[in-house]
C-alpha atoms as a PDB file:
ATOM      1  CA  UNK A   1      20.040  29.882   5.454  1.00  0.00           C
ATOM      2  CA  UNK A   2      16.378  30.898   6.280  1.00  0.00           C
ATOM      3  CA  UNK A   3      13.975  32.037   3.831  1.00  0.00           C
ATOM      4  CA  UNK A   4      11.367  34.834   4.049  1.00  0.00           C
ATOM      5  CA  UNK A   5       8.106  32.935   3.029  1.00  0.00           C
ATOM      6  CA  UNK A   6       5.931  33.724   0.252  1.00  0.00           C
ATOM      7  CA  UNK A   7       2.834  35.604   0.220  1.00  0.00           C
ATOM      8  CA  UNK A   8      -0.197  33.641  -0.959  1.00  0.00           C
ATOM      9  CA  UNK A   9      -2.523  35.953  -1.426  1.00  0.00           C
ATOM     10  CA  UNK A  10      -4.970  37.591  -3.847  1.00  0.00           C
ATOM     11  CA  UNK A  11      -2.726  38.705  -7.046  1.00  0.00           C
ATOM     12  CA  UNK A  12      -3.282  42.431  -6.798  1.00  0.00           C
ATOM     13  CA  UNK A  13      -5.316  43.748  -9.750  1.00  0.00           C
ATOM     14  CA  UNK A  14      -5.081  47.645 -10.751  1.00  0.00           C
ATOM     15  CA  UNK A  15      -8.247  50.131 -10.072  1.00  0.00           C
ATOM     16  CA  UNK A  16     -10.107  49.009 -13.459  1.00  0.00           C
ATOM     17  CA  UNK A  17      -9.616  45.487 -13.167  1.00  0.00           C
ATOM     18  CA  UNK A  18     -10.570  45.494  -9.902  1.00  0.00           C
ATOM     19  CA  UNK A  19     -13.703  47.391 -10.322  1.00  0.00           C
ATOM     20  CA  UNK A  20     -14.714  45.373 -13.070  1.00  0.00           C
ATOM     21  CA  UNK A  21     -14.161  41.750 -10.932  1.00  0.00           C
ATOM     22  CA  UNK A  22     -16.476  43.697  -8.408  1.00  0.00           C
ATOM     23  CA  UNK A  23     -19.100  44.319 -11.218  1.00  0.00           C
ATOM     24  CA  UNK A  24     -18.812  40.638 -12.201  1.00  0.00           C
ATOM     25  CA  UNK A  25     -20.099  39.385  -8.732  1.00  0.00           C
ATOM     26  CA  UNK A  26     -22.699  42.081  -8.735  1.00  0.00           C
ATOM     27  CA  UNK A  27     -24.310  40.331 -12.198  1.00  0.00           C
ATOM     28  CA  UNK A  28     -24.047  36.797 -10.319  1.00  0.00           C
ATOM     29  CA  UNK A  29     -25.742  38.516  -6.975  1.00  0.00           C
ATOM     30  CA  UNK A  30     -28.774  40.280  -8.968  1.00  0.00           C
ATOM     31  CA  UNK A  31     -29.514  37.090 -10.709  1.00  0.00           C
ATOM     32  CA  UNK A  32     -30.098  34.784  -7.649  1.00  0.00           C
ATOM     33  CA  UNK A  33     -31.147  37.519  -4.759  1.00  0.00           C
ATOM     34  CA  UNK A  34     -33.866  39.909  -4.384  1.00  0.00           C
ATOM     35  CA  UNK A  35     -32.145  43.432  -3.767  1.00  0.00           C
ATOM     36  CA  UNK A  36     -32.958  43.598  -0.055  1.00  0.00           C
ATOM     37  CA  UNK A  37     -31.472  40.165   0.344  1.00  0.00           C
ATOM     38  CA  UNK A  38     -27.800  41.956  -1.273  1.00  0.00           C
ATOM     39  CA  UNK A  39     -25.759  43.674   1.327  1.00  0.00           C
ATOM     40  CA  UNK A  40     -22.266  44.857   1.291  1.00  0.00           C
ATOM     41  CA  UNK A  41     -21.252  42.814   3.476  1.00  0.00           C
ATOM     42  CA  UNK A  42     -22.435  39.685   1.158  1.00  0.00           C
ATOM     43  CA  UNK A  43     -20.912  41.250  -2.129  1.00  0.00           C
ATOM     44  CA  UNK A  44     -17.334  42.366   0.127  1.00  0.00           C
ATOM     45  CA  UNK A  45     -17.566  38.287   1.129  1.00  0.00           C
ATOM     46  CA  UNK A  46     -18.310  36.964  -2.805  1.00  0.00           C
ATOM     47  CA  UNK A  47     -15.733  39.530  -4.170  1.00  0.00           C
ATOM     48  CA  UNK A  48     -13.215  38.301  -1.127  1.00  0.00           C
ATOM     49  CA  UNK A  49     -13.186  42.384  -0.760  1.00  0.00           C
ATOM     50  CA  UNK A  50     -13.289  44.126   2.152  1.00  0.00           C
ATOM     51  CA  UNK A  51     -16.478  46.298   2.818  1.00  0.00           C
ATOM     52  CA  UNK A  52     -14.651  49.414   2.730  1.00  0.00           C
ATOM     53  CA  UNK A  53     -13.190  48.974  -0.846  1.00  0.00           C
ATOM     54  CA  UNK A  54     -16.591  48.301  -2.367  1.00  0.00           C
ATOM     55  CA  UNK A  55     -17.711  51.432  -0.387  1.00  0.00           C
ATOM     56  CA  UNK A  56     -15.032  53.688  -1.747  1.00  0.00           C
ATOM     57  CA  UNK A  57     -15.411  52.940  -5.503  1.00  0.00           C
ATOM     58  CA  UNK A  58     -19.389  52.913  -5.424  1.00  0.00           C
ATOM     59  CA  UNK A  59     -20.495  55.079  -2.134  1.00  0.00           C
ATOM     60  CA  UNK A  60     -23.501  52.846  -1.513  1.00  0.00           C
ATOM     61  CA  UNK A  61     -24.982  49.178  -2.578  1.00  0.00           C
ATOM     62  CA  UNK A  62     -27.816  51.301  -4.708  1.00  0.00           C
ATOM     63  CA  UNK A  63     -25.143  52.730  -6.609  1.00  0.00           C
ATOM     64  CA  UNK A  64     -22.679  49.158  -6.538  1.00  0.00           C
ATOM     65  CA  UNK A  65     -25.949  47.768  -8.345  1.00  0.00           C
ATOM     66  CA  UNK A  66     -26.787  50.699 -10.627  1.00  0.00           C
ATOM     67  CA  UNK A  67     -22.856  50.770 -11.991  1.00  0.00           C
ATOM     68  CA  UNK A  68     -23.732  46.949 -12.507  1.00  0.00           C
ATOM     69  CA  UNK A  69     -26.853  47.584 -14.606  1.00  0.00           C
ATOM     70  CA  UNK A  70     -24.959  50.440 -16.515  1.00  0.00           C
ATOM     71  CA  UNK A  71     -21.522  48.621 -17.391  1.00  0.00           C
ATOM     72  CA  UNK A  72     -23.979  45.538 -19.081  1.00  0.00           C
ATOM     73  CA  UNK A  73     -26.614  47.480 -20.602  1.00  0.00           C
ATOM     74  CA  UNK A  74     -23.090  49.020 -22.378  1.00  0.00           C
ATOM     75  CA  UNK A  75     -21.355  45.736 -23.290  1.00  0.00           C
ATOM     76  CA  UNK A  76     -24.940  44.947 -24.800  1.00  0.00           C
ATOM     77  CA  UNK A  77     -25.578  47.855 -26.993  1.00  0.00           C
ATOM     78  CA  UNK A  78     -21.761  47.712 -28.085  1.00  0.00           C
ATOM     79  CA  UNK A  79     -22.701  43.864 -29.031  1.00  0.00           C
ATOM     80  CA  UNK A  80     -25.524  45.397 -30.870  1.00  0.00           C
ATOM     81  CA  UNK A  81     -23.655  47.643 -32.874  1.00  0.00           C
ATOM     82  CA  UNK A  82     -25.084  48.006 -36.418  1.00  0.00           C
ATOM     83  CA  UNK A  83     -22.591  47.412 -39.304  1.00  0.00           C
ATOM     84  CA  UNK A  84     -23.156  49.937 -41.928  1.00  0.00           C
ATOM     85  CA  UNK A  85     -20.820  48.126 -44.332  1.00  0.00           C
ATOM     86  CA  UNK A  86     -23.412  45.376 -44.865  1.00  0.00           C
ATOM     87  CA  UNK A  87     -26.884  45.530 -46.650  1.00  0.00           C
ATOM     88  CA  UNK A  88     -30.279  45.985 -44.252  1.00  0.00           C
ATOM     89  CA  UNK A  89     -31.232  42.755 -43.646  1.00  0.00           C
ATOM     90  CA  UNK A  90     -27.603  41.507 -43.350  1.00  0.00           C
ATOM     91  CA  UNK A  91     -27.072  44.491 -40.729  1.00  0.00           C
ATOM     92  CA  UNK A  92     -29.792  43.726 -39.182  1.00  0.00           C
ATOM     93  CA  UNK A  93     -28.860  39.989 -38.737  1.00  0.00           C
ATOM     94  CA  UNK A  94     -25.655  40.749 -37.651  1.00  0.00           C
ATOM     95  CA  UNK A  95     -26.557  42.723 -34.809  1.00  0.00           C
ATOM     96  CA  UNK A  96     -29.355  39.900 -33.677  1.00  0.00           C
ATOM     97  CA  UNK A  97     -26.221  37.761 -34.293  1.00  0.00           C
ATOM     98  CA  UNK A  98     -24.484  40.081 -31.636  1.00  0.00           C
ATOM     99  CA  UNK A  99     -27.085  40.432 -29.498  1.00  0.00           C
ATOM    100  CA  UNK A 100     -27.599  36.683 -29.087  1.00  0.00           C
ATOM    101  CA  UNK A 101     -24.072  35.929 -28.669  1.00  0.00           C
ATOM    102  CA  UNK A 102     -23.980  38.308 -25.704  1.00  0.00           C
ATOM    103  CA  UNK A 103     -27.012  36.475 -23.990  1.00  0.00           C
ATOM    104  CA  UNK A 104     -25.718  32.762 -25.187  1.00  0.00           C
ATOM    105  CA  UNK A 105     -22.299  34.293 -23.242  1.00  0.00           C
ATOM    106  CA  UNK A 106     -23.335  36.357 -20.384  1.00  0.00           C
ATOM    107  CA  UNK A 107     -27.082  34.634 -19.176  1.00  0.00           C
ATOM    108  CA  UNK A 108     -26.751  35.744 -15.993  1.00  0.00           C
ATOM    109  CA  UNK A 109     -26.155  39.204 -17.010  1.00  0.00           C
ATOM    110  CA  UNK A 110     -29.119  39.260 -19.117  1.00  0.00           C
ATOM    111  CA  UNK A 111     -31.630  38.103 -16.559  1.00  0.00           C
ATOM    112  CA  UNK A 112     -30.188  40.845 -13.883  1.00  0.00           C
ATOM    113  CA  UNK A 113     -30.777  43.029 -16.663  1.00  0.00           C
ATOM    114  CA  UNK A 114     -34.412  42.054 -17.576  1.00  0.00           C
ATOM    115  CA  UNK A 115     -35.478  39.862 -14.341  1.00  0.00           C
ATOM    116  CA  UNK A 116     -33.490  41.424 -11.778  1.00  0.00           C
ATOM    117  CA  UNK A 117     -35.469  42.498  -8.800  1.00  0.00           C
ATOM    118  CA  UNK A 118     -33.895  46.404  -8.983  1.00  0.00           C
ATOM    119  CA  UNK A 119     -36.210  46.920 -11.928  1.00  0.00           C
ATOM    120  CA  UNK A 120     -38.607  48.808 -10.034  1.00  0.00           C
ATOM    121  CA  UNK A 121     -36.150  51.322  -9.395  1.00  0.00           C
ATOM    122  CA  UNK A 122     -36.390  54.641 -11.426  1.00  0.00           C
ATOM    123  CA  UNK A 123     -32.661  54.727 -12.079  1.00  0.00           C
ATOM    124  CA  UNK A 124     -32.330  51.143 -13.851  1.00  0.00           C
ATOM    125  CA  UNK A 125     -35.444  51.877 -15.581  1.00  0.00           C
ATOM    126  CA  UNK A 126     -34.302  54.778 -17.190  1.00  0.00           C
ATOM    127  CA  UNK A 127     -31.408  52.854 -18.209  1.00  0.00           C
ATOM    128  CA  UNK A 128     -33.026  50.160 -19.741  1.00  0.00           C
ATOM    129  CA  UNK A 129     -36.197  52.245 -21.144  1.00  0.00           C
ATOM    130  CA  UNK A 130     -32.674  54.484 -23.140  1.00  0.00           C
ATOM    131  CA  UNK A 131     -31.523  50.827 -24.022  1.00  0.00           C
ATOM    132  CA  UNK A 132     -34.728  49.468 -25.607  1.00  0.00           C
ATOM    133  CA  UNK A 133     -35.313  53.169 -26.815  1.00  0.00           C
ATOM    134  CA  UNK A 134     -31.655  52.712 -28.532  1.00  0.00           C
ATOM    135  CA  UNK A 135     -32.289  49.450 -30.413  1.00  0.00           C
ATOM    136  CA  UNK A 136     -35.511  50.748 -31.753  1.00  0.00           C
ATOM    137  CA  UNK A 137     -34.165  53.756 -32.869  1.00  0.00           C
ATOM    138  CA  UNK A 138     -31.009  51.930 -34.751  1.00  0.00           C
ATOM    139  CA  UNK A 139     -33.714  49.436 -36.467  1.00  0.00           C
ATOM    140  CA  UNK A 140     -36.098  52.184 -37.347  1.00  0.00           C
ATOM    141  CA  UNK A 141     -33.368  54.199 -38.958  1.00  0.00           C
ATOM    142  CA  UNK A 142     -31.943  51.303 -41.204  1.00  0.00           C
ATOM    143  CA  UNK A 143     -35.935  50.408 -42.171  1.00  0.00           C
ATOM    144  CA  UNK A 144     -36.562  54.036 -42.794  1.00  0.00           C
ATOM    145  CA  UNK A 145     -33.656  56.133 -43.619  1.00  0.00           C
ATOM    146  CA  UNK A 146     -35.087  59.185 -45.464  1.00  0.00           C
ATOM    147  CA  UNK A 147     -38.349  60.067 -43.669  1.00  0.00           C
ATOM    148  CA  UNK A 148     -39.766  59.426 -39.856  1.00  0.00           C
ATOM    149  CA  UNK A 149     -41.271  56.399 -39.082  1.00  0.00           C
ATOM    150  CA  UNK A 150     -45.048  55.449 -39.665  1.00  0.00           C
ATOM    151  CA  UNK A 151     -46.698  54.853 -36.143  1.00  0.00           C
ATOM    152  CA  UNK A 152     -47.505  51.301 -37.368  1.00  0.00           C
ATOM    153  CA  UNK A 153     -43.882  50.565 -38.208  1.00  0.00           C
ATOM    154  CA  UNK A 154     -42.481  52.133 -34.644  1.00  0.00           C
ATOM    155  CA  UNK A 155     -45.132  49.908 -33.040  1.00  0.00           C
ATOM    156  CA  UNK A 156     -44.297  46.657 -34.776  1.00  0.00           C
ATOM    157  CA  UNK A 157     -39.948  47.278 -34.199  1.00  0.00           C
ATOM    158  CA  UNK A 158     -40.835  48.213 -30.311  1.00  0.00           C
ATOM    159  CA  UNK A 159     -43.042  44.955 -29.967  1.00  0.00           C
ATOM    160  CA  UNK A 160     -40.896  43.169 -32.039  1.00  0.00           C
ATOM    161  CA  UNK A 161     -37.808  44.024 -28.863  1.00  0.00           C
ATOM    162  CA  UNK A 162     -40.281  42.443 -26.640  1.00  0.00           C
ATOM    163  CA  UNK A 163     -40.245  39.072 -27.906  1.00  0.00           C
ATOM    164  CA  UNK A 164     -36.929  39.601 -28.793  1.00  0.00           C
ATOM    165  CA  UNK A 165     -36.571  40.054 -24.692  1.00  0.00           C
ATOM    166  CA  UNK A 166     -39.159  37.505 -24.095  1.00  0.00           C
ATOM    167  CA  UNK A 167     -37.719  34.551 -26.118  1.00  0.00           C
ATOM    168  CA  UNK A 168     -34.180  35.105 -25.262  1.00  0.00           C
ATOM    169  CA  UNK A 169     -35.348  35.013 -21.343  1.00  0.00           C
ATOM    170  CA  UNK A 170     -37.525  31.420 -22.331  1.00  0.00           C
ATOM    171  CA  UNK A 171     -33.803  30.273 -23.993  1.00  0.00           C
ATOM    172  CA  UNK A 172     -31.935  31.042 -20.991  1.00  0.00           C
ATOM    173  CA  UNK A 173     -33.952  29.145 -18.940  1.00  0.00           C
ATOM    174  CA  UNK A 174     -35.025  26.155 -21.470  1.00  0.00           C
ATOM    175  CA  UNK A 175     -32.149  25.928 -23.426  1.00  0.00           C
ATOM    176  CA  UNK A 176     -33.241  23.854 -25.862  1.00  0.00           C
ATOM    177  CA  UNK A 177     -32.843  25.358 -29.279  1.00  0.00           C
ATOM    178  CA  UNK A 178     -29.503  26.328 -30.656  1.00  0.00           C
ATOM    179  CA  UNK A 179     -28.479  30.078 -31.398  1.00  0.00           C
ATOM    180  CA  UNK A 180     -28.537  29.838 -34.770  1.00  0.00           C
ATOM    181  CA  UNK A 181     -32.397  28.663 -34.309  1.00  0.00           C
ATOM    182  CA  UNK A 182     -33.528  31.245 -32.144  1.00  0.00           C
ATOM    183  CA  UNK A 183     -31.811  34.050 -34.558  1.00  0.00           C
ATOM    184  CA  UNK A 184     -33.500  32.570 -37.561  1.00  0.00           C
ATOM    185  CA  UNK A 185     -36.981  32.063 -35.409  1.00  0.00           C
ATOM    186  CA  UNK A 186     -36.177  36.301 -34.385  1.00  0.00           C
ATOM    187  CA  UNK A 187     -35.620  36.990 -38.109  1.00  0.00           C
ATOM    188  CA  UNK A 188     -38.632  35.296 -39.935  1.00  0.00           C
ATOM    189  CA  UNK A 189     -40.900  36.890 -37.023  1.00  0.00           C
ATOM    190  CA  UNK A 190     -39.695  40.446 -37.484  1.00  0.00           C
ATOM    191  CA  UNK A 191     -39.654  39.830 -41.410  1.00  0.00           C
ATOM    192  CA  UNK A 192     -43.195  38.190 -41.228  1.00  0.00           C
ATOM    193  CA  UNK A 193     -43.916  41.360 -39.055  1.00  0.00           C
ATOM    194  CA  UNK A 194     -42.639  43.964 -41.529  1.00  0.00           C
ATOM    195  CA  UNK A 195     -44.479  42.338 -44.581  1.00  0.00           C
ATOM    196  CA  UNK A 196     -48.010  43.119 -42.638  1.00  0.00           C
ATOM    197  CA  UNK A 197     -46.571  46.762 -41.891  1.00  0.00           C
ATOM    198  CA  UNK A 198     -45.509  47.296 -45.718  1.00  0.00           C
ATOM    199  CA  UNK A 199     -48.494  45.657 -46.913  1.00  0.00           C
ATOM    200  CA  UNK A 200     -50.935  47.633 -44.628  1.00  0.00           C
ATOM    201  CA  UNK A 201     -49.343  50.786 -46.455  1.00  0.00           C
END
């Protein structure tokens, strides 16, 4: 008795999952090619998608790439979410805890998010300028509950992102210090930071 053979296909994967796996190869793409170097055609052939599929949930590559810088500049901020069960500086740890974990996790991610080559674009930098603007706010608010922040104290949180940025981009490519070092190396700068602000008061 014959047998009808067995497809060997891709496993089919439902709209979300599918979109997401799409995504995924987008954050590998933006990390190792300029933007005019990603096509369609290259993403359909690293997603083993056809063209048309990637064209249907995303219209275009600009907004393939956008949805890509929009889904991790999420998962980020939802890593980052302050815990208002703990005391400040415990909060505050935890969400550098969070925030490291997601870079230590997702590298590649991070540098499309803060090396990738679409940063020129006014669309992704709107999206990470609300990003930054986001973790500043959620610091500032735990440092100064009751009244607006002093200039000097907005300044130091904002600057203090940038290295945060800065050294977590030097990590990812040296990767010589554990995570637990770079937190505590994040923590006694911001803290060293905040003593000048309080003291300049």
């Amino acid at each position: 008795m014959s047998m009808a053979p067995v497809a060997r296909g891709r496993r089919r994967l439902d709209v979300a999952d599918r979109r997401a796996e799409l995504l995924d190869v987008g954050v590998k793409l933006l990390a190792a090619h300029s933007y005019d170097e990603i096509t369609i055609a290259l993403v359909a052939t690293e997603a083993s998608a056809s063209p048309g599929l990637i064209y249907h949930y995303f219209r275009n590559k600009h907004g393939y790439l956008l949805a890509v810088v929009e889904r991790e500049a999420t998962r980020l901020a939802d890593a980052t979410r302050p815990r208002s069960d703990l005391p400040l500086r415990e909060r505050l740890v935890a969400s550098l805890d969070g925030y490291l974990e997601y870079v230590e996790e997702s590298p590649l991610a991070y540098k499309a998010l803060y090396r990738g080559t679409m940063g020129a674009d006014a669309s992704v930098r709107a999206i990470m300028d609300a990003n930054i603007r986001m973790q500043s706010e959620r610091i500032l608010q735990a440092l100064s509950p009751d009244a607006p922040p002093a200039a000097l104290l907005t300044i130091t949180v904002r600057g203090w992102l940038s290295y945060l940025v800065t050294a977590c981009l030097n990590w990812i490519e040296l990767g010589e210090m554990s995570r637990n070092d770079l937190r505590d190396l994040c923590v006694h700068v911001l803290a060293d930071s905040l003593a000048y602000v309080h003291n300049s008061a």
